[in-house]
C-alpha atoms as a PDB file:
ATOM      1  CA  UNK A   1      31.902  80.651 108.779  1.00  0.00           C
ATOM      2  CA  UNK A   2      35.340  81.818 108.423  1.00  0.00           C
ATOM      3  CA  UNK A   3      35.395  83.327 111.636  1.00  0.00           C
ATOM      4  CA  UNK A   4      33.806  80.104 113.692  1.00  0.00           C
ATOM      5  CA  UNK A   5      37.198  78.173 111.904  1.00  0.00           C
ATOM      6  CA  UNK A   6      39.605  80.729 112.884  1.00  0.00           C
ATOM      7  CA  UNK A   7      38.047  80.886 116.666  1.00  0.00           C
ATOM      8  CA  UNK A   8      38.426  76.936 116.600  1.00  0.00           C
ATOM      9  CA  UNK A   9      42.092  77.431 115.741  1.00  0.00           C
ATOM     10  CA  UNK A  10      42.791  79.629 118.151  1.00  0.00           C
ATOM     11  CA  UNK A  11      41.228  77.491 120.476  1.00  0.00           C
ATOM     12  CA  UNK A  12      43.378  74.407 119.390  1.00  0.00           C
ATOM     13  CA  UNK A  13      46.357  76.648 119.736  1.00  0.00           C
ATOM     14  CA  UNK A  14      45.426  77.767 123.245  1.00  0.00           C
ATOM     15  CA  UNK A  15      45.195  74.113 124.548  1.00  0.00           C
ATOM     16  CA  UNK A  16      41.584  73.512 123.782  1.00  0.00           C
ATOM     17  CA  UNK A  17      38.700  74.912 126.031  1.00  0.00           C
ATOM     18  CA  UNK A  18      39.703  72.174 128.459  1.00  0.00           C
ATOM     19  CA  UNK A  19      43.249  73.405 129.534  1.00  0.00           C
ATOM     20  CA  UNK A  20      43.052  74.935 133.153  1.00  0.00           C
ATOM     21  CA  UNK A  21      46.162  76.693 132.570  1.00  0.00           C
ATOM     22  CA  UNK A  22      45.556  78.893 129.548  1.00  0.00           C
ATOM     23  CA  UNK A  23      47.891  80.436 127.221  1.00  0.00           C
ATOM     24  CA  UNK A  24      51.754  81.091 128.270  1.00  0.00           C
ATOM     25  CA  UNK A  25      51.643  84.645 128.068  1.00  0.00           C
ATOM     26  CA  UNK A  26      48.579  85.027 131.031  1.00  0.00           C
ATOM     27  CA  UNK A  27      50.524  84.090 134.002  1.00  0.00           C
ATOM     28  CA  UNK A  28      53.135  86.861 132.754  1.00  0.00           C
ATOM     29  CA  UNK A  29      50.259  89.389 132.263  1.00  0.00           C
ATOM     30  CA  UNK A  30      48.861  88.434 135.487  1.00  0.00           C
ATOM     31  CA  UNK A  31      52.322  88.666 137.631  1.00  0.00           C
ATOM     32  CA  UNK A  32      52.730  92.298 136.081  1.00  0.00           C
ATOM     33  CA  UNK A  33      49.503  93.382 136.434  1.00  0.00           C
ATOM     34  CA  UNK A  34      49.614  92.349 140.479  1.00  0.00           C
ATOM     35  CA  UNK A  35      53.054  94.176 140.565  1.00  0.00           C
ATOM     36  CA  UNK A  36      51.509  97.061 139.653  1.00  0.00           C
ATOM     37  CA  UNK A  37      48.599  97.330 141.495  1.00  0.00           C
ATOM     38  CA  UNK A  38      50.995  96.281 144.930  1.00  0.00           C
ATOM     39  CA  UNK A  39      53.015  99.491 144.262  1.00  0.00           C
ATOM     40  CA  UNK A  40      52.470 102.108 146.483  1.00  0.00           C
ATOM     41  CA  UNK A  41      51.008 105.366 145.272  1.00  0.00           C
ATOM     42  CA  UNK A  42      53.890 108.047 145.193  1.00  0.00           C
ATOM     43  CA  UNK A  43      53.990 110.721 148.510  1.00  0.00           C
ATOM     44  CA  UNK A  44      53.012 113.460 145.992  1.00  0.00           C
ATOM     45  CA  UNK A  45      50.054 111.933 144.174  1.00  0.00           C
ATOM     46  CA  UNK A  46      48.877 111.267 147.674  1.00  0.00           C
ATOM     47  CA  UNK A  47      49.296 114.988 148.270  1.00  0.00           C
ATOM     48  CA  UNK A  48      47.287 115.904 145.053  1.00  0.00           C
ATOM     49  CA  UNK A  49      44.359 113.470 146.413  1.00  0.00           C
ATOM     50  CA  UNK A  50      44.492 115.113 149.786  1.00  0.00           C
ATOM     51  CA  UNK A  51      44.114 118.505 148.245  1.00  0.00           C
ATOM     52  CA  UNK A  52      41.211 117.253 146.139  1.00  0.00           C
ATOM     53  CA  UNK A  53      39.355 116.049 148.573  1.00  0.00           C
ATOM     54  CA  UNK A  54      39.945 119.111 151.040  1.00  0.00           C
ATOM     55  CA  UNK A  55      38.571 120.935 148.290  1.00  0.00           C
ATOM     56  CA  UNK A  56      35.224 118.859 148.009  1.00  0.00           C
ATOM     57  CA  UNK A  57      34.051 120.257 151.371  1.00  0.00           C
ATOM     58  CA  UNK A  58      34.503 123.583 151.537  1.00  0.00           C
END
């Protein structure tokens, strides 16, 4: 029971379950997380996947 009142808390705090926009910190999370994931890979990790897969066939 304790639990089901904390998760309704939470919930309050968050906006309620009918807030589109979700908590303030998300849209931070998300902008890093797509900043990271738009970097390129470095020349020599691209190098070390090359190799790998060289290695694969034959």
């Amino acid at each position: 029971m304790a639990d089901k009142k904390a998760m309704q808390a939470l919930a309050r705090k968050a906006g309620g379950p009918g807030k589109a926009k979700g908590p303030d910190w998300a849209q931070g999370l998300r902008q890093l997380y797509d900043s990271v994931v738009d970097e390129p890979l470095p020349e020599n990790f691209t190098r070390l996947l090359d190799e790998l897969d060289k290695g694969d066939n034959g």
